[in-house]
Structure formats: C-alpha cells, structure tokens
PDB file of N, CA and C in Angstrom:
ATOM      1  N   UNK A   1      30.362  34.498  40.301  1.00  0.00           N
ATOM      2  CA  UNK A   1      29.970  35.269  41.459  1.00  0.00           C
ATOM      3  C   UNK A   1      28.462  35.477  41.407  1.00  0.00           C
ATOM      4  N   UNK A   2      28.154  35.388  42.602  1.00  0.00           N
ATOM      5  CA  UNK A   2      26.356  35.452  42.580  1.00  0.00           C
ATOM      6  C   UNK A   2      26.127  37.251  43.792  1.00  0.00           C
ATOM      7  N   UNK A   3      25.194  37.744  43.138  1.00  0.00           N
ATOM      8  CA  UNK A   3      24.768  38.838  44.263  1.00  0.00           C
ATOM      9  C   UNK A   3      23.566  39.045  44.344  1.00  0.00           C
ATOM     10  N   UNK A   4      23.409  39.075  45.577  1.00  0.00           N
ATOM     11  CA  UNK A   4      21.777  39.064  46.410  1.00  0.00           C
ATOM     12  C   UNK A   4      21.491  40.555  46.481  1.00  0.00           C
ATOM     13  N   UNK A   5      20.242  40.719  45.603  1.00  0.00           N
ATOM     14  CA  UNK A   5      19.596  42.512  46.126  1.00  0.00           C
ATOM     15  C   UNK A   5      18.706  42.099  46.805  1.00  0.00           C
ATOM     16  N   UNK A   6      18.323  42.445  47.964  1.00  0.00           N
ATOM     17  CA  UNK A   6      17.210  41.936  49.154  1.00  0.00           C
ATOM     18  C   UNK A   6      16.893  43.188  49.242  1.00  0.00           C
ATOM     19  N   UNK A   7      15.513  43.661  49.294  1.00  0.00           N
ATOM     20  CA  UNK A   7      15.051  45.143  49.937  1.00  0.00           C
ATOM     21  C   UNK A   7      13.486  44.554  50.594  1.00  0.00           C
ATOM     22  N   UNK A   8      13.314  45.565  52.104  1.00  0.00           N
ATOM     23  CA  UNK A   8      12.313  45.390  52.516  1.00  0.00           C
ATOM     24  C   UNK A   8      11.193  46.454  51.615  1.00  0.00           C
ATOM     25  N   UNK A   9      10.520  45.892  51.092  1.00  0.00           N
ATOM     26  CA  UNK A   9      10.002  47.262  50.143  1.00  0.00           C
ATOM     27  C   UNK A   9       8.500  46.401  49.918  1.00  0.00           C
ATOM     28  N   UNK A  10       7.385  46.917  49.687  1.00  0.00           N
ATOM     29  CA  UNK A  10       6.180  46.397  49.001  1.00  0.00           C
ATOM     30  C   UNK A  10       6.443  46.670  47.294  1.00  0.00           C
ATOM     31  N   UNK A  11       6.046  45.622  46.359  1.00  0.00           N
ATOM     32  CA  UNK A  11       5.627  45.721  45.658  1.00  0.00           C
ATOM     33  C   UNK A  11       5.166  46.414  44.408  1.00  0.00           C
ATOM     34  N   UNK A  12       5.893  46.845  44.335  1.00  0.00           N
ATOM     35  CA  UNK A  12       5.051  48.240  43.144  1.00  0.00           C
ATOM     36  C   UNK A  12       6.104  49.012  42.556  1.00  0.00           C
ATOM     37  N   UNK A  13       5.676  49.408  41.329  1.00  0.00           N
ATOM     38  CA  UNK A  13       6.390  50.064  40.657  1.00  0.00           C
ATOM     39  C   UNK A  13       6.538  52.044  41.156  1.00  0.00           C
ATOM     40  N   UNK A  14       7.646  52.297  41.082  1.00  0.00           N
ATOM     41  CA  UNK A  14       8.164  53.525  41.454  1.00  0.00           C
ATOM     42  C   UNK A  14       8.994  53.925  40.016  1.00  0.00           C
ATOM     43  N   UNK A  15       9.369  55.647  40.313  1.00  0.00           N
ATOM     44  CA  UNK A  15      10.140  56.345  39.031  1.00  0.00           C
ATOM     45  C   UNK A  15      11.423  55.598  38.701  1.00  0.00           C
ATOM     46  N   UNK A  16      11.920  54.730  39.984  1.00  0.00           N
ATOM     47  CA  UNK A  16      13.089  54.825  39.828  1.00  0.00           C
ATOM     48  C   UNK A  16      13.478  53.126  38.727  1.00  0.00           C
ATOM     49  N   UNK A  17      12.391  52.547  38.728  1.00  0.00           N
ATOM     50  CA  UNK A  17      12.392  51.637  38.271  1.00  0.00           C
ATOM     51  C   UNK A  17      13.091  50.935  36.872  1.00  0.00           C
ATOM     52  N   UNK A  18      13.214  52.166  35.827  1.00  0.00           N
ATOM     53  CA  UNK A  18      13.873  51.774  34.525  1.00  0.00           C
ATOM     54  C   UNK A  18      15.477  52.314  35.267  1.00  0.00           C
ATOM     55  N   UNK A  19      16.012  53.043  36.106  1.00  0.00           N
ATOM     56  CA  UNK A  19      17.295  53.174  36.769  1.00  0.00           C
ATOM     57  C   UNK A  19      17.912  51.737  37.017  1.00  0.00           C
ATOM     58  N   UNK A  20      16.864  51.307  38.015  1.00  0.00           N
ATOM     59  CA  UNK A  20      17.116  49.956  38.764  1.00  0.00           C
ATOM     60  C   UNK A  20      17.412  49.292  37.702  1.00  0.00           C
ATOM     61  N   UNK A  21      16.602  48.708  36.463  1.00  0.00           N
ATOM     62  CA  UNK A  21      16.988  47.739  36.217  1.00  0.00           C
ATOM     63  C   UNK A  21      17.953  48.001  34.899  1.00  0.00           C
ATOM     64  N   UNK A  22      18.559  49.050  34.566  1.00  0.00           N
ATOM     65  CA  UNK A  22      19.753  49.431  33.534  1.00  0.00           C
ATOM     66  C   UNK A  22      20.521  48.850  34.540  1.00  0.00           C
ATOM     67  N   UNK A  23      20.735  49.643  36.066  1.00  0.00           N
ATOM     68  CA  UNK A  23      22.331  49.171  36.407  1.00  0.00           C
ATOM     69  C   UNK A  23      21.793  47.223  37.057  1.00  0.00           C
ATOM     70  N   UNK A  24      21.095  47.247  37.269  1.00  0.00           N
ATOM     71  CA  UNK A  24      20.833  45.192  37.149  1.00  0.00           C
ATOM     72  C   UNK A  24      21.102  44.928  36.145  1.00  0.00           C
ATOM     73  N   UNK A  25      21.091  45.054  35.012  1.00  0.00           N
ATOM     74  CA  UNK A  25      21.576  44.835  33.684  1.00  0.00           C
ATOM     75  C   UNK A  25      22.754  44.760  33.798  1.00  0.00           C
ATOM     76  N   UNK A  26      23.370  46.112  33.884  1.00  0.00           N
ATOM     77  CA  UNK A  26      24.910  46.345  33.598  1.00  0.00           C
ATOM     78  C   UNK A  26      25.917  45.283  34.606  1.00  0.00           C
ATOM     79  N   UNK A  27      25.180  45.348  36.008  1.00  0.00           N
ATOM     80  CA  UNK A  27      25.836  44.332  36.861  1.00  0.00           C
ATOM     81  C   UNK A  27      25.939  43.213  36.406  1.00  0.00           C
ATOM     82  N   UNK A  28      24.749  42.427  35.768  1.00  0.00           N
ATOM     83  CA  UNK A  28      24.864  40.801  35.667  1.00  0.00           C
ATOM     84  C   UNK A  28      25.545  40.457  34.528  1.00  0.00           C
ATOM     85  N   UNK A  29      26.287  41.628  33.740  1.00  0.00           N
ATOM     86  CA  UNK A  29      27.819  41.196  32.703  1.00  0.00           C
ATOM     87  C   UNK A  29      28.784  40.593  33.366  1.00  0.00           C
ATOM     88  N   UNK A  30      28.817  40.606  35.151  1.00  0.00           N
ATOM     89  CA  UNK A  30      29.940  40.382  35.383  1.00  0.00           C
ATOM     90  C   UNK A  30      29.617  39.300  36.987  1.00  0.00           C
ATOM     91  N   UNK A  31      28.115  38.886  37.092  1.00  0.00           N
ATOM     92  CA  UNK A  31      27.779  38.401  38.065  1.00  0.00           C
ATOM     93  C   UNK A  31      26.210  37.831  37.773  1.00  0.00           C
ATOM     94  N   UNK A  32      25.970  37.087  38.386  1.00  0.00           N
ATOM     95  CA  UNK A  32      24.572  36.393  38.708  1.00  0.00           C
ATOM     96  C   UNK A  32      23.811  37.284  39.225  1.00  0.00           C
ATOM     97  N   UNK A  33      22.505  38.376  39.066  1.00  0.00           N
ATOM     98  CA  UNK A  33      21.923  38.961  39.967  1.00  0.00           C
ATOM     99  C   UNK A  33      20.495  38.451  40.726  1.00  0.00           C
ATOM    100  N   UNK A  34      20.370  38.641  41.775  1.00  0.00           N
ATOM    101  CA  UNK A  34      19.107  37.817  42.331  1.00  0.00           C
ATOM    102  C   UNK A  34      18.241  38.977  43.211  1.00  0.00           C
ATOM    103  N   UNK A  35      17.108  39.183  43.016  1.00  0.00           N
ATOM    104  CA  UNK A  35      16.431  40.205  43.574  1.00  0.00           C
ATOM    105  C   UNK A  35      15.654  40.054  44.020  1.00  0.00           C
ATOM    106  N   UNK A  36      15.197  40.507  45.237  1.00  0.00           N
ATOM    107  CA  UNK A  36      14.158  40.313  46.198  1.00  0.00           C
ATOM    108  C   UNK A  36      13.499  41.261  47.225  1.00  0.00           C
ATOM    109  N   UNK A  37      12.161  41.519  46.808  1.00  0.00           N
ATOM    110  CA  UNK A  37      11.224  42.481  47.732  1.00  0.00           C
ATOM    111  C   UNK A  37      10.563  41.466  48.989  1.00  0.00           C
ATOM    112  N   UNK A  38      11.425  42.260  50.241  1.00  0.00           N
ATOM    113  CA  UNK A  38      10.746  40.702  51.348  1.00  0.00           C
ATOM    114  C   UNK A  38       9.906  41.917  52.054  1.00  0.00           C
ATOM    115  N   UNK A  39       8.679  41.655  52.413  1.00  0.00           N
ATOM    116  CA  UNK A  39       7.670  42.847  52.880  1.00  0.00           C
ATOM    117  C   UNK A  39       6.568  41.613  53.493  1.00  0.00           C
ATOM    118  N   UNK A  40       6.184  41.487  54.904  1.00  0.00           N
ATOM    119  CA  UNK A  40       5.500  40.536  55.792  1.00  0.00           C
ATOM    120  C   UNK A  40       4.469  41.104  56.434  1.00  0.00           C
ATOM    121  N   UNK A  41       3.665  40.549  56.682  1.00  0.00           N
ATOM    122  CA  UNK A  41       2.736  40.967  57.691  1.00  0.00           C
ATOM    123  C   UNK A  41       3.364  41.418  59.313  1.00  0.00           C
ATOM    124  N   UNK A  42       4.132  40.667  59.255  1.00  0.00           N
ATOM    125  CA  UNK A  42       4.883  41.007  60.468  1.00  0.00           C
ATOM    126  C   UNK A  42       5.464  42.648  60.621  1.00  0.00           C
ATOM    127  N   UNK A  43       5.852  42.663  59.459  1.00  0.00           N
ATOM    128  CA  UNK A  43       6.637  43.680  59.072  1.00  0.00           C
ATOM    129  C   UNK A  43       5.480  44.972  59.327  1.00  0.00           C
ATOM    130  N   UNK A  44       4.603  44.837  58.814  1.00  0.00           N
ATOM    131  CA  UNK A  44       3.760  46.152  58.584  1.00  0.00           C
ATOM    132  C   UNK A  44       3.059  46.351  60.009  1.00  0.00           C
ATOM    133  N   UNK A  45       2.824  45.419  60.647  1.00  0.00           N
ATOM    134  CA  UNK A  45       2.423  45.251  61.976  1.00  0.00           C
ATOM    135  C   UNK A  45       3.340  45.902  63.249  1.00  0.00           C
ATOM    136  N   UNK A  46       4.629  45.697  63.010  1.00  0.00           N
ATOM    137  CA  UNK A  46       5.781  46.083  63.761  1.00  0.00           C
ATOM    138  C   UNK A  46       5.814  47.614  63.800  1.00  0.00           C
ATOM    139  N   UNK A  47       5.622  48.317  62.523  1.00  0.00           N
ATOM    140  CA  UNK A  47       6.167  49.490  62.313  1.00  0.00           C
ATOM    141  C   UNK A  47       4.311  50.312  63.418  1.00  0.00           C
ATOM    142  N   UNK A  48       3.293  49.760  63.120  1.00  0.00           N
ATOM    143  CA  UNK A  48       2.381  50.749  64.247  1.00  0.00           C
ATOM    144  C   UNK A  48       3.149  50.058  65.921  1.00  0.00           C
ATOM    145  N   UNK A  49       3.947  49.289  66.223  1.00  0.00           N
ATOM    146  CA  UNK A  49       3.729  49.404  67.359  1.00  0.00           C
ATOM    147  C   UNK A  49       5.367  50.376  68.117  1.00  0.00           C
ATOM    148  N   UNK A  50       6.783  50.056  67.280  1.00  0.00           N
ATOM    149  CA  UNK A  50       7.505  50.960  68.136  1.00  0.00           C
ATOM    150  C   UNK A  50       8.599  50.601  66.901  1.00  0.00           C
ATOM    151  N   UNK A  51       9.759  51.065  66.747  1.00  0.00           N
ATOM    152  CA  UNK A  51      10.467  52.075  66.246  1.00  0.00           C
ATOM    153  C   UNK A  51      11.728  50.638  66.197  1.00  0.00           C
ATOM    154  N   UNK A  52      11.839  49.925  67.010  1.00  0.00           N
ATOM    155  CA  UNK A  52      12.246  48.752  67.963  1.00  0.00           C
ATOM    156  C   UNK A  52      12.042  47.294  67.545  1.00  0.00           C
ATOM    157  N   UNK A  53      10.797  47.394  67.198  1.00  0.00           N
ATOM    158  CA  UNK A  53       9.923  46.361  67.136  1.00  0.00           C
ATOM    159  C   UNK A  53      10.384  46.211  65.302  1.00  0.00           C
ATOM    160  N   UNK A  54      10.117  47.060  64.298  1.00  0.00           N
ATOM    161  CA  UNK A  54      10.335  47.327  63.254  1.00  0.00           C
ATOM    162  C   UNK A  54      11.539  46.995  63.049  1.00  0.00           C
ATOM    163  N   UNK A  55      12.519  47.308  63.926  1.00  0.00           N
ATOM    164  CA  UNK A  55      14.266  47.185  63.346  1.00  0.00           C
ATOM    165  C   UNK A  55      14.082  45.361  63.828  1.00  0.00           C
ATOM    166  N   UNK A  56      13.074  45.044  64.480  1.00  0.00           N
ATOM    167  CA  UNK A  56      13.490  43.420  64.920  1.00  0.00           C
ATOM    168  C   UNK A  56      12.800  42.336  63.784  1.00  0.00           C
ATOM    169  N   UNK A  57      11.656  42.918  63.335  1.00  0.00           N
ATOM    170  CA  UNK A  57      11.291  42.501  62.251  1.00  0.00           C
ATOM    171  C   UNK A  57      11.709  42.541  60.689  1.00  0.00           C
ATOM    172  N   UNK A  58      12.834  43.395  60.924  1.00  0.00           N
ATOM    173  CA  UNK A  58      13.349  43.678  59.696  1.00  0.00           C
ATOM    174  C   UNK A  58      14.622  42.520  59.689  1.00  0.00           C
ATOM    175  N   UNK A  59      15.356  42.558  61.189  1.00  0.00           N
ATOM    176  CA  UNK A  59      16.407  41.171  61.343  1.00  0.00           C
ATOM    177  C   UNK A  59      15.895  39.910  60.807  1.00  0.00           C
ATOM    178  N   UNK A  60      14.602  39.628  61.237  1.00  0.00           N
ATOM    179  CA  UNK A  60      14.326  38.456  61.277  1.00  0.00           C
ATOM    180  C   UNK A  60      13.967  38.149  59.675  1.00  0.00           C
ATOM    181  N   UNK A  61      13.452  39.239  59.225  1.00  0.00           N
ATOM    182  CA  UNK A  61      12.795  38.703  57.656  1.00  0.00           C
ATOM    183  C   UNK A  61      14.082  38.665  56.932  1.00  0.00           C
ATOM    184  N   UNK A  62      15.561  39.139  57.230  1.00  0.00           N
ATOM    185  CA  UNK A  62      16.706  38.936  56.368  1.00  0.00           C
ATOM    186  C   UNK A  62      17.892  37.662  57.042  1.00  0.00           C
ATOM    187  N   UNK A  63      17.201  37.533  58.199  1.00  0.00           N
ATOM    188  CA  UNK A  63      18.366  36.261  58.502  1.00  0.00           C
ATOM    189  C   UNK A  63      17.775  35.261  57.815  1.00  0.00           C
ATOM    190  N   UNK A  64      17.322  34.517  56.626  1.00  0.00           N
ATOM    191  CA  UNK A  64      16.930  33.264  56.072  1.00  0.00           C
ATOM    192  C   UNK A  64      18.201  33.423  54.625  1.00  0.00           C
ATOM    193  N   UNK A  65      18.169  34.917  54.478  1.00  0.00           N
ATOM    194  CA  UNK A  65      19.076  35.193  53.337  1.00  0.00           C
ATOM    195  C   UNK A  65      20.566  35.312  53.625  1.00  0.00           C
ATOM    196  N   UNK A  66      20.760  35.497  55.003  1.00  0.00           N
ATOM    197  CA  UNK A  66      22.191  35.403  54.937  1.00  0.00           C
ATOM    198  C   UNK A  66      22.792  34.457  55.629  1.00  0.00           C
ATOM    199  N   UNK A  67      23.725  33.787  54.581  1.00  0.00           N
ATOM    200  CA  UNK A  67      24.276  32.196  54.828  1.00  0.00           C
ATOM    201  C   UNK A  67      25.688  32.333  55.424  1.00  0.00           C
ATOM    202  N   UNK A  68      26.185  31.909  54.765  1.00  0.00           N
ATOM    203  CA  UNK A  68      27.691  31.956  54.721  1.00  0.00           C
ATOM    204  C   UNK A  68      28.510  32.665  53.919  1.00  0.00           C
ATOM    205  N   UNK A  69      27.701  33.993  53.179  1.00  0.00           N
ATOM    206  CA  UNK A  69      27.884  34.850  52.397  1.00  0.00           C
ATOM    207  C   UNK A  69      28.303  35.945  52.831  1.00  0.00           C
ATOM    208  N   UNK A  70      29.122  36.819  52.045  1.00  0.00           N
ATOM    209  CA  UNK A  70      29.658  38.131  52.816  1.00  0.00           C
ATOM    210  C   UNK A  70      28.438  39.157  52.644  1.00  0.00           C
ATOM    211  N   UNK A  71      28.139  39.323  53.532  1.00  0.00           N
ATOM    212  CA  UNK A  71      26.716  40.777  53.261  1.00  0.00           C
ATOM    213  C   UNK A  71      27.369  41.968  53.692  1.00  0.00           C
ATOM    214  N   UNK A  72      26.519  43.153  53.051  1.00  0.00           N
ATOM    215  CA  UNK A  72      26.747  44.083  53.562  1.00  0.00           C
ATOM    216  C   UNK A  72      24.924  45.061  53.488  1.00  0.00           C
ATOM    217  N   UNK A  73      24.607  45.528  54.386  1.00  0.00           N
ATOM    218  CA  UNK A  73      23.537  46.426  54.962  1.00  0.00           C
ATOM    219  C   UNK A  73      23.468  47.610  54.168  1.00  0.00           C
ATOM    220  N   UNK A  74      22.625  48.019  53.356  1.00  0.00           N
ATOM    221  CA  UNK A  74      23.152  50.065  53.376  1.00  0.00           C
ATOM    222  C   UNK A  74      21.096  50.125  53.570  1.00  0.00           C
ATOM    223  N   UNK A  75      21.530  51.865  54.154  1.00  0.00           N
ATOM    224  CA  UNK A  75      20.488  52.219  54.466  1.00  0.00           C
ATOM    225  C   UNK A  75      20.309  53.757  53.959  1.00  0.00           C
ATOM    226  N   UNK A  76      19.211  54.383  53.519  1.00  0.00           N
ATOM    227  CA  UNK A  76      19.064  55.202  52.995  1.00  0.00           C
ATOM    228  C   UNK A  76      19.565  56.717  53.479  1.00  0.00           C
ATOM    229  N   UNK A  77      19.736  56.572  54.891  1.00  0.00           N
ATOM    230  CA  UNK A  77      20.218  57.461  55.781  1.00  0.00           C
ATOM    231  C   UNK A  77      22.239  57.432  55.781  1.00  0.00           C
ATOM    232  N   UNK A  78      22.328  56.374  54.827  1.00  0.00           N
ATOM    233  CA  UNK A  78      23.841  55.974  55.131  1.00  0.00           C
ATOM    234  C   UNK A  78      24.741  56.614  54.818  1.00  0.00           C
ATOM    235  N   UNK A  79      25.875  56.650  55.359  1.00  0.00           N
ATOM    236  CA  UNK A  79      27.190  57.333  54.884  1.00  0.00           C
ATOM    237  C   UNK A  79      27.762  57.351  53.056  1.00  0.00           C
ATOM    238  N   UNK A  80      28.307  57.816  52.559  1.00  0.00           N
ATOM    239  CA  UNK A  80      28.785  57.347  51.328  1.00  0.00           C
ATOM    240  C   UNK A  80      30.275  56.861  51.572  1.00  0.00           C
ATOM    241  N   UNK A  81      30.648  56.036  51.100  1.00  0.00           N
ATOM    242  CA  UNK A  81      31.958  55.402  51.679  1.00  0.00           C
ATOM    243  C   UNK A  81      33.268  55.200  50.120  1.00  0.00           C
ATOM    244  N   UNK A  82      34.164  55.714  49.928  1.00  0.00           N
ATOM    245  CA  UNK A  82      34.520  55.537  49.152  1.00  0.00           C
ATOM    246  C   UNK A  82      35.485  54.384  48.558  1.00  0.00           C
TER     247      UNK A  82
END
C-alpha cells in the first residue's frame, strides 16, 4: 500500500515537526509514505485577490496528484469523524 501526504503549505520548519514525523514513521511499518509541500506562485497570488480564486488554485495544484487513487481532503476547520 502506498499513501500520499500532499499539503499546500510553504516550506519551513514549525513545532509540530518532530510530531509529524514520529507518526510518518509509525505509518510507513505498514505502508509506503510519500510527502509533499505543493505551495506555487499561483497559489500565493490567488489568496490577495478573492477567497474563490484561492479554493481554485488550490484544485488545480492537487489535480496532477490524484489518479486513480482513493483520496480523501481534510481541512483544518473539519469535522472529526469516527
């Protein structure tokens, strides 16, 4: 089994960083992990002009990653789902 972490994010190290990569660790006992910060010019450009524009640039920089694979979206605002 292979799993894709895709985040629109720049670059850089944050607190949460030795978190992240214990449970990337713990995951790839039982899977392939593949990780990816996709962050564009497009992207940073979108967010001064509308709210709209940003959610369309965010489609476009993740449709190259999703194939024929089952994805799933979460967003920081998201539900917890059990």
């Amino acid at each position: 089994m292979k799993i894709g972490i895709f985040s629109i994010a720049k670059q850089q190290r944050t607190d949460y960083d030795p978190i992240y990569k214990d449970l990337t660790k713990m995951i790839s006992r039982f899977a392939e992990v593949e990780t990816k910060d996709i962050f564009h010019k497009q992207i940073n450009q979108a967010h001064s002009i509308s709210t709209e524009a940003a959610k369309h640039s965010y489609t476009q920089a993740f449709e190259p990653y999703f194939d024929n694979s089952y994805s799933i979206a979460l967003h920081p605002d998201g539900k917890i789902i059990d």
